[in-house]
Structure formats: structure tokens, C-alpha cells
PDB file of N, CA and C in Angstrom:
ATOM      1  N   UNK A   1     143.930 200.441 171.386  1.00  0.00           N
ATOM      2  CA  UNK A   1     144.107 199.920 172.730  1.00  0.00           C
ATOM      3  C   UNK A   1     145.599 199.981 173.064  1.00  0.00           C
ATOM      4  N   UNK A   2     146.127 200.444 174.379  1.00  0.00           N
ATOM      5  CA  UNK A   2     147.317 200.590 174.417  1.00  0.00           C
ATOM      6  C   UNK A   2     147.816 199.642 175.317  1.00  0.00           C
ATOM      7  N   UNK A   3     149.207 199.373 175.092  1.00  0.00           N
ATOM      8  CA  UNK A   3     149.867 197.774 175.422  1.00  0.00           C
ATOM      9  C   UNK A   3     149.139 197.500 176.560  1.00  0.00           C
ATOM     10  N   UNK A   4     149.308 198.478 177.420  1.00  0.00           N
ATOM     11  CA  UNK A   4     149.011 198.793 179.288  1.00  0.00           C
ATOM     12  C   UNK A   4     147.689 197.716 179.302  1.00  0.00           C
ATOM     13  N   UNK A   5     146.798 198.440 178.558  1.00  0.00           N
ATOM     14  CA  UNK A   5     145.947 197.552 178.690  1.00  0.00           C
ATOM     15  C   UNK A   5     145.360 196.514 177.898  1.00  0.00           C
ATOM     16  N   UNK A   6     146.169 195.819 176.807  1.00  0.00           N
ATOM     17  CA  UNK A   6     145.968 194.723 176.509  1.00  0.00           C
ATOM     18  C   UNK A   6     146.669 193.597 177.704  1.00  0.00           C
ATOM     19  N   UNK A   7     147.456 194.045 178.115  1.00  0.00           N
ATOM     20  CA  UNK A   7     148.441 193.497 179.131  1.00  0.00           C
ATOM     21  C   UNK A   7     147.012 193.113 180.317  1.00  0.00           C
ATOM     22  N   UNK A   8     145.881 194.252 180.820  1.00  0.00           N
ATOM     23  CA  UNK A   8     145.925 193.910 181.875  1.00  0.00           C
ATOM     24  C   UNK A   8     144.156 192.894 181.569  1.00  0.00           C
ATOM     25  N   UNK A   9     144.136 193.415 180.221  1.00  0.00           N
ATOM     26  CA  UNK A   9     143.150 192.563 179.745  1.00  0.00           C
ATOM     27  C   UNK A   9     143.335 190.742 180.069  1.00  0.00           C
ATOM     28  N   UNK A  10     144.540 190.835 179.288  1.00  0.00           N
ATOM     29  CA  UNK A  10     145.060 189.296 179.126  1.00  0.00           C
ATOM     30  C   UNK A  10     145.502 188.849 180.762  1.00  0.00           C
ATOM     31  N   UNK A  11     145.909 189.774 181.480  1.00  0.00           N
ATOM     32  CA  UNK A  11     146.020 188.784 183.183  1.00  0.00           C
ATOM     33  C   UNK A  11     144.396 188.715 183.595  1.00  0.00           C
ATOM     34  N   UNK A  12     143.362 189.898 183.151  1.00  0.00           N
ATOM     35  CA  UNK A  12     142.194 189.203 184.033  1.00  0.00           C
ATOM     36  C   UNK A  12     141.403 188.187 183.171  1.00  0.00           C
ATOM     37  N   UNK A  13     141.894 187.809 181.989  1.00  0.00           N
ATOM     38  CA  UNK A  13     141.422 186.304 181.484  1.00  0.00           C
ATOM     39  C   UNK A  13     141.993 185.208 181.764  1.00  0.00           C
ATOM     40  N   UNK A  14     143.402 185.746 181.724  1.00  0.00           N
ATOM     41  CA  UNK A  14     143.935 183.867 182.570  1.00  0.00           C
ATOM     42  C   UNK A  14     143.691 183.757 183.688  1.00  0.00           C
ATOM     43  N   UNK A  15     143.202 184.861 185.214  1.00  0.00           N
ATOM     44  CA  UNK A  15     143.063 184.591 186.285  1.00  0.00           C
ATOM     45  C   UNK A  15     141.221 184.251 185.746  1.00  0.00           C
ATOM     46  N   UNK A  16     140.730 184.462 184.848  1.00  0.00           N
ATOM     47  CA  UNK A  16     139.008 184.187 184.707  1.00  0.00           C
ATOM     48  C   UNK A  16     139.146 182.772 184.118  1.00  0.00           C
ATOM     49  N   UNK A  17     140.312 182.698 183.593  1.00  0.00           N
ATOM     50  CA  UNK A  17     140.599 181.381 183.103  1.00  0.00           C
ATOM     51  C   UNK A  17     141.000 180.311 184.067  1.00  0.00           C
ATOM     52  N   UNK A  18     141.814 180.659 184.965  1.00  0.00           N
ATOM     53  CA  UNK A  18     142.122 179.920 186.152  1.00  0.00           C
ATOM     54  C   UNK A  18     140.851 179.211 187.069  1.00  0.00           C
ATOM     55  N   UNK A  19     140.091 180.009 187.176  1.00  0.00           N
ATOM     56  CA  UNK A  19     139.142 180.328 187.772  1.00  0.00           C
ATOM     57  C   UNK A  19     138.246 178.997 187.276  1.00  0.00           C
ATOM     58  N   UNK A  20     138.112 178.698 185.984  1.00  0.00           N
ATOM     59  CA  UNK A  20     136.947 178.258 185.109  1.00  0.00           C
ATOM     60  C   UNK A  20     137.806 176.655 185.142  1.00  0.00           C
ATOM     61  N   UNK A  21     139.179 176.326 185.344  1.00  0.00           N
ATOM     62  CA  UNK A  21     139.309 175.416 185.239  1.00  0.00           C
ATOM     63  C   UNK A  21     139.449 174.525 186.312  1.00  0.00           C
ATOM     64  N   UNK A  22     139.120 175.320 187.850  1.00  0.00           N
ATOM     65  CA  UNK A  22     139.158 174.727 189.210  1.00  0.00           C
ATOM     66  C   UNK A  22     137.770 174.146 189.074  1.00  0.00           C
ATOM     67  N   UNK A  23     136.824 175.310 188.991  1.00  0.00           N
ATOM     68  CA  UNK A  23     135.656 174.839 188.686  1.00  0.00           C
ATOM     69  C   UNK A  23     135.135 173.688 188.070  1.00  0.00           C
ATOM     70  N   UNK A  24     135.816 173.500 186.538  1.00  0.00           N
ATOM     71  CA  UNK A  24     135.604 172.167 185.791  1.00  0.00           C
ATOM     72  C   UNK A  24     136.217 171.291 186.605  1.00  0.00           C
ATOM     73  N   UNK A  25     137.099 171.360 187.119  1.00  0.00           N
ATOM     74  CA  UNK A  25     138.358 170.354 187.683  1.00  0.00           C
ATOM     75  C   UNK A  25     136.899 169.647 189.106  1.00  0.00           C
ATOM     76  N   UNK A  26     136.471 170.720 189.812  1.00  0.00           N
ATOM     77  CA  UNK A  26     135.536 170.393 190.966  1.00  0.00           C
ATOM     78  C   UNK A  26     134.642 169.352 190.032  1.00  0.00           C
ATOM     79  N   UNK A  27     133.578 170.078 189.695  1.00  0.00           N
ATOM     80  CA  UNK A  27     132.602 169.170 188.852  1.00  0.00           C
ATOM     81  C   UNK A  27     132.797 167.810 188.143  1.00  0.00           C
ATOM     82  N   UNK A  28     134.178 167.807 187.611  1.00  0.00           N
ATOM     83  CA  UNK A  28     134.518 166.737 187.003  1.00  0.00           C
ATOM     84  C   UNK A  28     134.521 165.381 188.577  1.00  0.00           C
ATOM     85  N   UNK A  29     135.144 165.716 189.546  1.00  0.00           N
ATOM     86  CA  UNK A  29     135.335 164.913 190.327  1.00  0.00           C
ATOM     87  C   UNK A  29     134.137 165.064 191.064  1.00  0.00           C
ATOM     88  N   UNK A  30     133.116 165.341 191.068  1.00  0.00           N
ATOM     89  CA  UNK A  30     131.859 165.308 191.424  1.00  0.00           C
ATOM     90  C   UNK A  30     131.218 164.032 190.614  1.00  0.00           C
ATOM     91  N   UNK A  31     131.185 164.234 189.370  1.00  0.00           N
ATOM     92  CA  UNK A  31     131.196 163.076 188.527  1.00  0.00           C
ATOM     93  C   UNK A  31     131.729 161.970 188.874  1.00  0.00           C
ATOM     94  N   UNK A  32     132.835 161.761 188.712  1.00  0.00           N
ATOM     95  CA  UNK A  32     133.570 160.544 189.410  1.00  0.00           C
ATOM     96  C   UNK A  32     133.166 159.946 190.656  1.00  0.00           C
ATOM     97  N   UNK A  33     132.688 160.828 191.769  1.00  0.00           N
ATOM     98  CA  UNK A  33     132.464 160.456 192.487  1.00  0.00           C
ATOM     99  C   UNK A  33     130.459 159.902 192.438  1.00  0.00           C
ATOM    100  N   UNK A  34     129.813 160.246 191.631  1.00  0.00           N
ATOM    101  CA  UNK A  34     128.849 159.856 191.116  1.00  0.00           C
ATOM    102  C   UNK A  34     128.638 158.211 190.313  1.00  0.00           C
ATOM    103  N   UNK A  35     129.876 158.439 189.334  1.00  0.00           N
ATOM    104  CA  UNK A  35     129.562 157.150 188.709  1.00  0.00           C
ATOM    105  C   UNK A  35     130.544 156.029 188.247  1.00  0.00           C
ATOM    106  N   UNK A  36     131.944 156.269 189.121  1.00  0.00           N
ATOM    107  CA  UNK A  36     132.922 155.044 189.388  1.00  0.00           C
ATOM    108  C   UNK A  36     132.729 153.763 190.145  1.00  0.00           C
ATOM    109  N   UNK A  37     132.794 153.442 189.274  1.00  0.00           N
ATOM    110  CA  UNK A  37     132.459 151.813 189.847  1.00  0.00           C
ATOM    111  C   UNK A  37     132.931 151.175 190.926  1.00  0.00           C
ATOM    112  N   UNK A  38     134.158 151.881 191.275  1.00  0.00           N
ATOM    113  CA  UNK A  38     135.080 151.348 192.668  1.00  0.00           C
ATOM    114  C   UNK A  38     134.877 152.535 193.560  1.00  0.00           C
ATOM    115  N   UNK A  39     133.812 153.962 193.507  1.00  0.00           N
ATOM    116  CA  UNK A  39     133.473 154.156 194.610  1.00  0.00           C
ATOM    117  C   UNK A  39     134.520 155.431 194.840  1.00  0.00           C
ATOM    118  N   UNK A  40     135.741 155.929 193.793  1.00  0.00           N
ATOM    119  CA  UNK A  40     136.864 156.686 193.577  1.00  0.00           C
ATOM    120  C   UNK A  40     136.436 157.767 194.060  1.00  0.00           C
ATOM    121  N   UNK A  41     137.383 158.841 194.501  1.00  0.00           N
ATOM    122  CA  UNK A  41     136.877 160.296 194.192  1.00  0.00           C
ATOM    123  C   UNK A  41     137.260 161.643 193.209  1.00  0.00           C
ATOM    124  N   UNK A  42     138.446 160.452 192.910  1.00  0.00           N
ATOM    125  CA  UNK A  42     139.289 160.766 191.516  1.00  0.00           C
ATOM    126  C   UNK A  42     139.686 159.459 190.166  1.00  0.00           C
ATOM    127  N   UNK A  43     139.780 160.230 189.112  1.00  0.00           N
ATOM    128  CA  UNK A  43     139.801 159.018 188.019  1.00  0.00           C
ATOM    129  C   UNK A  43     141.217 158.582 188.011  1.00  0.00           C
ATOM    130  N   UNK A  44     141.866 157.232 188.385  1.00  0.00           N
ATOM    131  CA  UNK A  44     143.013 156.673 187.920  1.00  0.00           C
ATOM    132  C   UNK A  44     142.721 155.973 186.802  1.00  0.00           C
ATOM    133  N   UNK A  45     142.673 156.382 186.049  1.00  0.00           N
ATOM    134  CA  UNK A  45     142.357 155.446 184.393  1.00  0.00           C
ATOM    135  C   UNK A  45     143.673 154.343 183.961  1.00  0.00           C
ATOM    136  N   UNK A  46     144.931 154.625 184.843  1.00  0.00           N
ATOM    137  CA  UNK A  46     146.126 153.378 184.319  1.00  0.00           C
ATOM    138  C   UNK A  46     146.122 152.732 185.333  1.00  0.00           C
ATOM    139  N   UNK A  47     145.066 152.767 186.241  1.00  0.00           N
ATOM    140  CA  UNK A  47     145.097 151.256 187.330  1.00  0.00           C
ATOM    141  C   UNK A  47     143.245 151.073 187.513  1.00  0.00           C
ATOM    142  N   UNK A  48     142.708 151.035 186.903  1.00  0.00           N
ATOM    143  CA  UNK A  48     141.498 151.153 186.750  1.00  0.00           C
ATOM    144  C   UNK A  48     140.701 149.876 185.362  1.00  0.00           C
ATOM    145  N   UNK A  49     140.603 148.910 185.999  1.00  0.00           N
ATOM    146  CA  UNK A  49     139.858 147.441 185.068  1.00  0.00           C
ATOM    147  C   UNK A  49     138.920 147.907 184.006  1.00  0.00           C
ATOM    148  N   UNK A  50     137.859 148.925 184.788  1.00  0.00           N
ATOM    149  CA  UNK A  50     136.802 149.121 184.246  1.00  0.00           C
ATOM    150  C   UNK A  50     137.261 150.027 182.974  1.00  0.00           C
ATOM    151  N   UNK A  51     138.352 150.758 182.945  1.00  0.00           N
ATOM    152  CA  UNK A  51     138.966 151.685 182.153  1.00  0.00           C
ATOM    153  C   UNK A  51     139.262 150.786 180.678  1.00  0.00           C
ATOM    154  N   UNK A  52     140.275 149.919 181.433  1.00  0.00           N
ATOM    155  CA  UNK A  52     140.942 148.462 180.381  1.00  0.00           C
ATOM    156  C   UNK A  52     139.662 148.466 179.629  1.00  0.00           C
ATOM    157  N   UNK A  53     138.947 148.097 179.960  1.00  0.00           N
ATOM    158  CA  UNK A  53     137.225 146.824 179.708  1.00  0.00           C
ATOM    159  C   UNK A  53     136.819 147.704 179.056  1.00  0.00           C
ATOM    160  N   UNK A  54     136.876 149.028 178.840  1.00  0.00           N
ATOM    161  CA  UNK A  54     135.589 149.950 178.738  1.00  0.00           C
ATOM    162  C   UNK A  54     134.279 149.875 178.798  1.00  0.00           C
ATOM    163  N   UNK A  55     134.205 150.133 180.255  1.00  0.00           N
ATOM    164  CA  UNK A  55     133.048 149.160 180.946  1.00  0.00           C
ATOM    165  C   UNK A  55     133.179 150.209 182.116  1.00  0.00           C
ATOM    166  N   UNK A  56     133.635 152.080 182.009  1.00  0.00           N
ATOM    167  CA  UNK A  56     133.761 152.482 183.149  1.00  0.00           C
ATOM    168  C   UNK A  56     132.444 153.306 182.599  1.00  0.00           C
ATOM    169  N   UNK A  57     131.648 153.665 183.824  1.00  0.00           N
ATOM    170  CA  UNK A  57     130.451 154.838 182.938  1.00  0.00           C
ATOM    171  C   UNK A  57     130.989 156.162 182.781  1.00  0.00           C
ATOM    172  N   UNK A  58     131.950 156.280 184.194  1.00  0.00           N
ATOM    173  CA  UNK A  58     132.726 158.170 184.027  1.00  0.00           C
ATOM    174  C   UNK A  58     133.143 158.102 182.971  1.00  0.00           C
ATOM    175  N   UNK A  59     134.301 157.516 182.717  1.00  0.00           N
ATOM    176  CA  UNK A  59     134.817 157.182 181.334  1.00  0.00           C
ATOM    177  C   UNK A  59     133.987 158.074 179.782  1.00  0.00           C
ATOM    178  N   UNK A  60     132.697 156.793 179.922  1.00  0.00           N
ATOM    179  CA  UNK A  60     132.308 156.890 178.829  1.00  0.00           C
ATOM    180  C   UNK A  60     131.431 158.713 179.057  1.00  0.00           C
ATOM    181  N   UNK A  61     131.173 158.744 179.995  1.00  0.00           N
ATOM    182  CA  UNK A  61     130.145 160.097 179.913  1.00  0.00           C
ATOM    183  C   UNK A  61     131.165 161.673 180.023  1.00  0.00           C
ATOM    184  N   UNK A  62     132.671 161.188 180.373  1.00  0.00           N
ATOM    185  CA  UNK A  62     133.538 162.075 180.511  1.00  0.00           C
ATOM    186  C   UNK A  62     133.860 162.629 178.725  1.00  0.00           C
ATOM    187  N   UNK A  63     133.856 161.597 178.161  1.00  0.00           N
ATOM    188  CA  UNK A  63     134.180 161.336 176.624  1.00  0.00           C
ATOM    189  C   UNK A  63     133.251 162.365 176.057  1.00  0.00           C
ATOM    190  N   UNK A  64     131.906 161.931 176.227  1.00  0.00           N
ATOM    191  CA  UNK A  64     130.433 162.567 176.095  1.00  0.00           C
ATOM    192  C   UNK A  64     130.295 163.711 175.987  1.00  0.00           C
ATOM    193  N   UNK A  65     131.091 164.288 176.763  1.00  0.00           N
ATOM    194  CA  UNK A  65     131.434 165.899 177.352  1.00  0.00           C
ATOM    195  C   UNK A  65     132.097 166.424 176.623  1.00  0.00           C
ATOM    196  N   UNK A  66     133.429 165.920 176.619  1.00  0.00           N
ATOM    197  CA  UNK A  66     134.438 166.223 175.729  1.00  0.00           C
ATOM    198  C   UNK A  66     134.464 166.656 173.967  1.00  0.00           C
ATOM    199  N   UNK A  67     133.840 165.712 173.508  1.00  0.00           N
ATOM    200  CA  UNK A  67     133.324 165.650 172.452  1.00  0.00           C
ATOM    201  C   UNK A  67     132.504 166.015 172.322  1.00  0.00           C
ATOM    202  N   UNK A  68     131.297 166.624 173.328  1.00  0.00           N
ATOM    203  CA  UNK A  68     130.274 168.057 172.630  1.00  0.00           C
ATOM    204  C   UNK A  68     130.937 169.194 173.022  1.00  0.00           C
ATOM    205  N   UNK A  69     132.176 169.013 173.170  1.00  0.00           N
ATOM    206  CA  UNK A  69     132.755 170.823 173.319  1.00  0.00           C
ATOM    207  C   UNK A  69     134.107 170.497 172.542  1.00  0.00           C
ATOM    208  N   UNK A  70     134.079 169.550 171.780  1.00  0.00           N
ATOM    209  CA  UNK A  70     135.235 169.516 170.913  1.00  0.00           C
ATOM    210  C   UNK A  70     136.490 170.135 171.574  1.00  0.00           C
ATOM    211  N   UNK A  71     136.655 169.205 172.830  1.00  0.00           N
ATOM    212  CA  UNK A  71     137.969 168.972 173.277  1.00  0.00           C
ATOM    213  C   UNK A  71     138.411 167.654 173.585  1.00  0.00           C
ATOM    214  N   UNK A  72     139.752 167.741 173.506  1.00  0.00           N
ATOM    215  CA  UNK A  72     140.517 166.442 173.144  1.00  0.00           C
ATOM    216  C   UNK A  72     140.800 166.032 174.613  1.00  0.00           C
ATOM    217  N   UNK A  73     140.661 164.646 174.936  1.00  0.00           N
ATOM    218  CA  UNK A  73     140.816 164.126 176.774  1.00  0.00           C
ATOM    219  C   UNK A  73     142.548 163.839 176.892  1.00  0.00           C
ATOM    220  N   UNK A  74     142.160 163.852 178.350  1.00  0.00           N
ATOM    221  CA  UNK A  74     143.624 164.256 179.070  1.00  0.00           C
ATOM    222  C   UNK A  74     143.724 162.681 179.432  1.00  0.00           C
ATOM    223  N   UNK A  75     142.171 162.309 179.408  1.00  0.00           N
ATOM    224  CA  UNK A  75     142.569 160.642 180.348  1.00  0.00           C
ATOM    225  C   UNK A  75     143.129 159.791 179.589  1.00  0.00           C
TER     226      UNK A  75
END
């Protein structure tokens, strides 16, 4: 394979990659907006009680996710 096109390999995976993480990014706040307790449309987890308490359901089902795809959370 010659550089040329490992090069153009690797830009159409980070733009397929780009791509895949708007997507998660959408869905995720689809979620949130599903099962936050204050009604959010995004997760503030450092001003968020239910977060403190662990007593939020996104929270716990965001975790859920995370950990069947063995990735580590951002929240």
C-alpha cells in the first residue's frame, strides 16, 4: 500500500469517525432527555443532586453502556 493511500485511508476514517461520534453525541442526549430527572436536555453531572445521590437513572444506564463496550466515562 503506498503512503498516498494509507494517508487517504486514515482521513476517510477520522471523517467516518467524526461522523460516528455526532451521532453517539445525538443519541446520548436523546437519552438524557428521556430519563433526567430535572427534565435536562443535556447531562450537568457537577450541578446535578441526583448525580451526588446516585439516584440519577441517565447516570446509571449511561454507565450500562459504557461498560458493555468497555469504555471508560467522560462524566
Amino acid at each position: 500500500m503506498s503512503i498516498e493511500s494509507l494517508k487517504m485511508k486514515l482521513i476517510e476514517l477520522f471523517k467516518e469517525r467524526s461522523k460516528i461520534e455526532e451521532e453517539i453525541s445525538r443519541l446520548e442526549n436523546l437519552l438524557v432527555k428521556e430519563l433526567c430527572p430535572k427534565g435536562k436536555d443535556e447531562c450537568e453531572p457537577s450541578y446535578c443532586v441526583h448525580q451526588i445521590t446516585g439516584t440519577c437513572p441517565f447516570i446509571r444506564e449511561w454507565s450500562d453502556i459504557l461498560e458493555r463496550c468497555s469504555v471508560s466515562s467522560k462524566k
